[in-house]
Protein backbone atom coordinates (compact mmCIF):
# COMPACT_ATOMS: atom_id res chain seq x y z
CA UNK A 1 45.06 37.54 -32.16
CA UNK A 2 42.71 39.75 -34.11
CA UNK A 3 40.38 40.74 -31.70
CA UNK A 4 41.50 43.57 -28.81
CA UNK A 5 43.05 41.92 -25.56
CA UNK A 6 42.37 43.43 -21.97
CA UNK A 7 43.49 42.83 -19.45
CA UNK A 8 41.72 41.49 -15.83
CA UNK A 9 42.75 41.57 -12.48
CA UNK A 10 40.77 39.30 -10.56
CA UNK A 11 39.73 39.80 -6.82
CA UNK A 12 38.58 37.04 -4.85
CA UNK A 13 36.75 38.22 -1.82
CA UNK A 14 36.37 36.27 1.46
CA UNK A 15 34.35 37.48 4.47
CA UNK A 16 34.65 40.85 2.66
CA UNK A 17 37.97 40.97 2.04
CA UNK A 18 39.97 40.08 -0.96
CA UNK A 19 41.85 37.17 -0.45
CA UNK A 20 44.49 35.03 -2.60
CA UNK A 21 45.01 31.13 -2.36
CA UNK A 22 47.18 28.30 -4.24
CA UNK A 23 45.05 25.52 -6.13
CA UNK A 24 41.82 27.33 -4.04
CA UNK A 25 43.35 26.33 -0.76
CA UNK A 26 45.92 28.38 1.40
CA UNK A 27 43.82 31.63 1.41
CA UNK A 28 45.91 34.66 2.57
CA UNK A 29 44.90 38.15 3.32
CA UNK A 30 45.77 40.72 -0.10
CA UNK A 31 43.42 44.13 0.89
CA UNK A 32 40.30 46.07 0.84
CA UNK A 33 38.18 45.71 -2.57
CA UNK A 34 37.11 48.91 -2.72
CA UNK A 35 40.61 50.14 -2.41
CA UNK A 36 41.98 47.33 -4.63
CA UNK A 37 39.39 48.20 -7.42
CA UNK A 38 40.53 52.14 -7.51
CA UNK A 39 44.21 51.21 -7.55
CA UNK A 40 43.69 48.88 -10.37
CA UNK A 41 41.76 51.57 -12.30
CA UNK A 42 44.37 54.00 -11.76
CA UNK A 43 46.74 51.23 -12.83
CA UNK A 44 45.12 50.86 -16.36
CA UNK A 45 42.96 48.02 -16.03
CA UNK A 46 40.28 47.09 -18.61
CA UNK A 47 38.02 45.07 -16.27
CA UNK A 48 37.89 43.74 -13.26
CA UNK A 49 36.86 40.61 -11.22
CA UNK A 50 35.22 40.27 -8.06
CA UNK A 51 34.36 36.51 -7.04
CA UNK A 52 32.91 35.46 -3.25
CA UNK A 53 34.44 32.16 -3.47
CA UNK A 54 33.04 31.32 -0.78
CA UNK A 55 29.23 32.55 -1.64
CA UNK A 56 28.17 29.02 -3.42
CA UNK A 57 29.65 26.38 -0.53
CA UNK A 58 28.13 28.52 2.35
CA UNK A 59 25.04 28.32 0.43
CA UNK A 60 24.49 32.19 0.45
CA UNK A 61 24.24 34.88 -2.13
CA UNK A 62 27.22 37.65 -3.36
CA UNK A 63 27.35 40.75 -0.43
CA UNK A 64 25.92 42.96 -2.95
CA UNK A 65 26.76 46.05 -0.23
CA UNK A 66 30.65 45.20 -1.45
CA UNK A 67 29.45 45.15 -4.66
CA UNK A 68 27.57 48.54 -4.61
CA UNK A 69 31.14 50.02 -2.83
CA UNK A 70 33.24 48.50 -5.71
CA UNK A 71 30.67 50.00 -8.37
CA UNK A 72 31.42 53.62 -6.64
CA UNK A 73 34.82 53.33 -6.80
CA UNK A 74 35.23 51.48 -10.29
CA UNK A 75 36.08 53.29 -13.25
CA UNK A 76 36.01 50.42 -15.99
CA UNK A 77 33.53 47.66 -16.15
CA UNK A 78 33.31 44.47 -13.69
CA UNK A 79 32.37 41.29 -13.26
CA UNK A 80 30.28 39.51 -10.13
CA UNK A 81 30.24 35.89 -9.57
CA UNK A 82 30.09 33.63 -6.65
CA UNK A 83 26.32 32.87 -5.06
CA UNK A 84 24.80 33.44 -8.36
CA UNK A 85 22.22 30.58 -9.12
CA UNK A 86 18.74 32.36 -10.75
CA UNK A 87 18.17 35.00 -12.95
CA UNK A 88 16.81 37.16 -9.47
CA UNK A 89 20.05 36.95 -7.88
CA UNK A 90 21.68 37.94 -11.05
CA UNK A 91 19.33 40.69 -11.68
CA UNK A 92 20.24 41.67 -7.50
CA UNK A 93 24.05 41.80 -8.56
CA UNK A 94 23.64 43.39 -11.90
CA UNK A 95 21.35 46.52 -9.84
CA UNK A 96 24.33 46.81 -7.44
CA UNK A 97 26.36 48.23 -10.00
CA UNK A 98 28.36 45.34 -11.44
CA UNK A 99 28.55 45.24 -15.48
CA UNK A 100 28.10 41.51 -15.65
CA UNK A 101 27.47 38.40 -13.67
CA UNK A 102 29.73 35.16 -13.66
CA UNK A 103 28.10 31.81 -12.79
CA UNK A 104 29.66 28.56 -12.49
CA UNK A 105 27.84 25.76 -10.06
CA UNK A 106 24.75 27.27 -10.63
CA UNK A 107 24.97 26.97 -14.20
CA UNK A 108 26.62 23.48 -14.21
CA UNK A 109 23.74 22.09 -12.53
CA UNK A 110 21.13 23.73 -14.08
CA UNK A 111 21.87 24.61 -17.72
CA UNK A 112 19.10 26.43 -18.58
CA UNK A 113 19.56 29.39 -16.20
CA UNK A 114 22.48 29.94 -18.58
CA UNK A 115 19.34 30.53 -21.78
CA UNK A 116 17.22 32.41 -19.06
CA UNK A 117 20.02 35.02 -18.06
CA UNK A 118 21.31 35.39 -21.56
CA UNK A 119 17.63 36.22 -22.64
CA UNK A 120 16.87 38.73 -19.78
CA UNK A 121 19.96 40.56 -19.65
CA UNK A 122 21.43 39.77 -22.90
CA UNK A 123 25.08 37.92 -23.46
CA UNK A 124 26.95 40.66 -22.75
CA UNK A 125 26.26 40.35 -19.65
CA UNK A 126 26.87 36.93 -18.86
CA UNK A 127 30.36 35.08 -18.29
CA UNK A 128 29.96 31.25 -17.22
CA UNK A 129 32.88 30.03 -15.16
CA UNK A 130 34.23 26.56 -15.38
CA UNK A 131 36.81 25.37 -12.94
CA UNK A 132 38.95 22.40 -14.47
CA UNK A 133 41.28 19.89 -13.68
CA UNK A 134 43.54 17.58 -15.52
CA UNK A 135 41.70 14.12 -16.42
CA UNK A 136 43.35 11.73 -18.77
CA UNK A 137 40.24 9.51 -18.95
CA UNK A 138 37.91 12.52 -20.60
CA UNK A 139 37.99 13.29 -24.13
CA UNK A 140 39.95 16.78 -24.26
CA UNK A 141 41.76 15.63 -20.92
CA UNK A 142 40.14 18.18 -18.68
CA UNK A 143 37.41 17.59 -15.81
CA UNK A 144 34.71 20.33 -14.93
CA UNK A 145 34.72 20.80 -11.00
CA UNK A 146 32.56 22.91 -9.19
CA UNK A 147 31.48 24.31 -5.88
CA UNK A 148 34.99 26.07 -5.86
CA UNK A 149 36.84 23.60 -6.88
CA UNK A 150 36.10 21.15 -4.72
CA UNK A 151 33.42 18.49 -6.61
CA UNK A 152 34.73 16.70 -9.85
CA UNK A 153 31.70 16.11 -11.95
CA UNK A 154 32.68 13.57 -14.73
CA UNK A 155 31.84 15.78 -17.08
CA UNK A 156 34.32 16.95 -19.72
CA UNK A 157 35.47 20.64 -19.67
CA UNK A 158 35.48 21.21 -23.36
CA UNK A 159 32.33 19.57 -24.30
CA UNK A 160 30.37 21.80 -21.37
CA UNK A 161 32.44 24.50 -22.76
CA UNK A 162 30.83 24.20 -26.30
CA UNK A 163 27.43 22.84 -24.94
CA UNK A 164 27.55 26.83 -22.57
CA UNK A 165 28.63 28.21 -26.07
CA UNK A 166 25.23 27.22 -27.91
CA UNK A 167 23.30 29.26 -25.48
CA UNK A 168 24.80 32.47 -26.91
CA UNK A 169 26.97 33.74 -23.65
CA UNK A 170 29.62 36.25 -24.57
CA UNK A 171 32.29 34.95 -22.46
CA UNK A 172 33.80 32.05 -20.78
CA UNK A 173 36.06 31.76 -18.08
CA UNK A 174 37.83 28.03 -17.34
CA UNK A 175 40.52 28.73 -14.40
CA UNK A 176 42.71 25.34 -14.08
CA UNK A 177 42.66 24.49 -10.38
CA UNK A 178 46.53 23.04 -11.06
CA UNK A 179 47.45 26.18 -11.95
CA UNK A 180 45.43 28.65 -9.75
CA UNK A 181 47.87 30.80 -7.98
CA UNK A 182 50.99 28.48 -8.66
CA UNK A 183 52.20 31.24 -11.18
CA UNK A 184 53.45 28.81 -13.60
CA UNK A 185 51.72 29.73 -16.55
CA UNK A 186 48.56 29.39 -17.70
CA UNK A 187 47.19 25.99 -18.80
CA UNK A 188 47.48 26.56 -22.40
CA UNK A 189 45.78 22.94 -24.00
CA UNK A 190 42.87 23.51 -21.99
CA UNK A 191 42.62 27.36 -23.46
CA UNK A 192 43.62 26.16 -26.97
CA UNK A 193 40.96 23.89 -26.73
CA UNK A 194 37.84 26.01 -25.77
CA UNK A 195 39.03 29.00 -28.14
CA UNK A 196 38.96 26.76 -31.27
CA UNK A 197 35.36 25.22 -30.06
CA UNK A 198 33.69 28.21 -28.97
CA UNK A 199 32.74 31.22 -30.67
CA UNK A 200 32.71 33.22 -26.79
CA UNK A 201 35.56 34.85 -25.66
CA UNK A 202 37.80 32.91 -23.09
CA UNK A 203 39.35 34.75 -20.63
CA UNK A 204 43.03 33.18 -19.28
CA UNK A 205 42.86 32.33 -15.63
CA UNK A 206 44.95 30.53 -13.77
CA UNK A 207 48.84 30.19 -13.13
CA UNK A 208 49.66 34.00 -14.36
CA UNK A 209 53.39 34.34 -12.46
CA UNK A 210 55.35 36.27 -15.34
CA UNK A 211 55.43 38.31 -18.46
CA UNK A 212 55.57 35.72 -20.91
CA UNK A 213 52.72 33.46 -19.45
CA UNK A 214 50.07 36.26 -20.61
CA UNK A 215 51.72 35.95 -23.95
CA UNK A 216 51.78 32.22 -24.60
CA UNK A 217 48.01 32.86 -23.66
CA UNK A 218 46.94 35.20 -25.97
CA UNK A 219 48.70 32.96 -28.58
CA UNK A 220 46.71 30.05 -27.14
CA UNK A 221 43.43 31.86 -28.25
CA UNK A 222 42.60 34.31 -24.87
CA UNK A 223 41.49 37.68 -25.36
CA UNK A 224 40.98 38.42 -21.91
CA UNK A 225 43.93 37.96 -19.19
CA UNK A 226 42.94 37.46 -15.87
CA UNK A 227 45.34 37.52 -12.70
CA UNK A 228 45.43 37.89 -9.11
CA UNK A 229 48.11 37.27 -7.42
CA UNK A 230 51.07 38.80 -9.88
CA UNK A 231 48.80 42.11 -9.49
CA UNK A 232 47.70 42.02 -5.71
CA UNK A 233 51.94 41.09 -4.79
CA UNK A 234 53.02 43.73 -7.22
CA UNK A 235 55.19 40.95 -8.74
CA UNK A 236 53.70 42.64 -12.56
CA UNK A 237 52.06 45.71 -12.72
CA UNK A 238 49.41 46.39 -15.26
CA UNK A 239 51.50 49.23 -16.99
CA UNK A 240 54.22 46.86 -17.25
CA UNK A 241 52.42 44.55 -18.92
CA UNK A 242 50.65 46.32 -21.54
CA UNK A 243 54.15 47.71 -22.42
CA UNK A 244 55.38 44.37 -22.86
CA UNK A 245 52.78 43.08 -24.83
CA UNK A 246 52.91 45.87 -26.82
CA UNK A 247 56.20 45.02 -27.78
CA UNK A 248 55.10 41.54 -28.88
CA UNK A 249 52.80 43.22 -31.26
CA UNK A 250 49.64 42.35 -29.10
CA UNK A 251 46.62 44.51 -30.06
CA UNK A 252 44.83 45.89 -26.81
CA UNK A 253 41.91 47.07 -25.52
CA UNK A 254 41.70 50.49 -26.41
CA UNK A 255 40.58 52.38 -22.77
């Protein structure tokens, strides 16, 4: 827990709206992004998250016009992902006005974008994404998925985790698909895991339905808290939170 925490809400945008689902199914209507980004900014957030979930299984790239809107309105720094596969759409996103790129698919199937992006815009600016599932037959017990979480790969989560690691990207972002908008915590072996075999930041995503969940992931090894639905619902509000994690002695991100 030495390094700052900050805290994320996460918007995931459908047909240009943001949008909320359970285990990535069960998508239901939660607002405007523009308007979503400038409440969360006046809320106290550190960052933000804007994901087309959709962008990568309809085969299209990020609507970079929602991304220019959410740059206008934003007041802290945010990340793009969903659609990005090449260091040109990356580069499209990035000139929009987002602060950094996430890539997931993209980078699964083609590792060495992950070198190429790292090297043009530096790591900073690039989070890779890994969607996971439970797998008892894997090593660490977790499956990559991608396109969404729809595809199981065979591949194991930690090992990609550490192999994403060695090209020098500044943060990684695994989101358990059992625990994607359940609100029953955050899947804490799979977090534990990555933190001790990376030296990028992993961000908690995932499961976020109360106070203590963000918490149990910071002790886990997160520095960045990302949630959706506890934020969108108004179930937590950021203010709240920092308060409370405050009081667990949790050193944040200084705004």
């Amino acid at each position: 827990m030495s390094q700052p925490v900050s805290i994320m809400p996460c918007m995931d945008m459908q047909n240009g709206r943001v949008v909320k689902g359970v285990h990535f199914v069960d998508i239901r209507d939660a607002g405007d992004p523009v308007q979503c980004a400038r409440a969360y900014c006046e809320a106290g957030a550190d960052e933000l998250a804007l994901l087309d979930i959709t962008a990568t299984v309809e085969g299209r790239r990020t609507m970079l016009d929602v991304v220019a809107r959410v740059a206008q309105a934003a007041t802290v720094p945010f990340t793009v992902g969903g659609g990005i596969a090449d260091v040109a759409s990356a580069a499209a996103v990035l000139d929009a006005g987002a602060d950094k790129v996430s890539v997931s698919s993209a980078a699964f199937r083609k590792p060495e974008i992950i070198a190429e992006m790292v090297a043009e815009f530096g790591p900073g600016k690039v989070t890779i994404a890994i969607d996971v599932d439970q797998n008892p037959a894997l090593p660490s017990g977790y499956e990559v998925y991608i396109d969404g979480g729809r595809t199981p790969t065979g591949s194991d989560a930690v090992e990609w985790a550490r192999k994403v690691d060695g090209f020098g990207v500044g943060v990684i972002l695994p989101t358990s698909k059992e625990g994607d908008g359940a609100k029953t915590g955050y899947d804490l072996p799979v977090i534990r895991a990555m933190a001790q075999a990376v030296s990028a930041q992993i961000v908690a995503s995932g499961g976020a339905g109360e106070l203590a969940h963000f918490y149990e992931a910071v002790e886990a090894g997160a520095s960045v808290l990302l949630a959706a639905s506890v934020f969108h619902f108004h179930i937590i509000d950021i203010p709240q939170l920092k308060d409370y994690l405050k009081g667990r002695g949790v050193g944040l991100k200084k705004a």
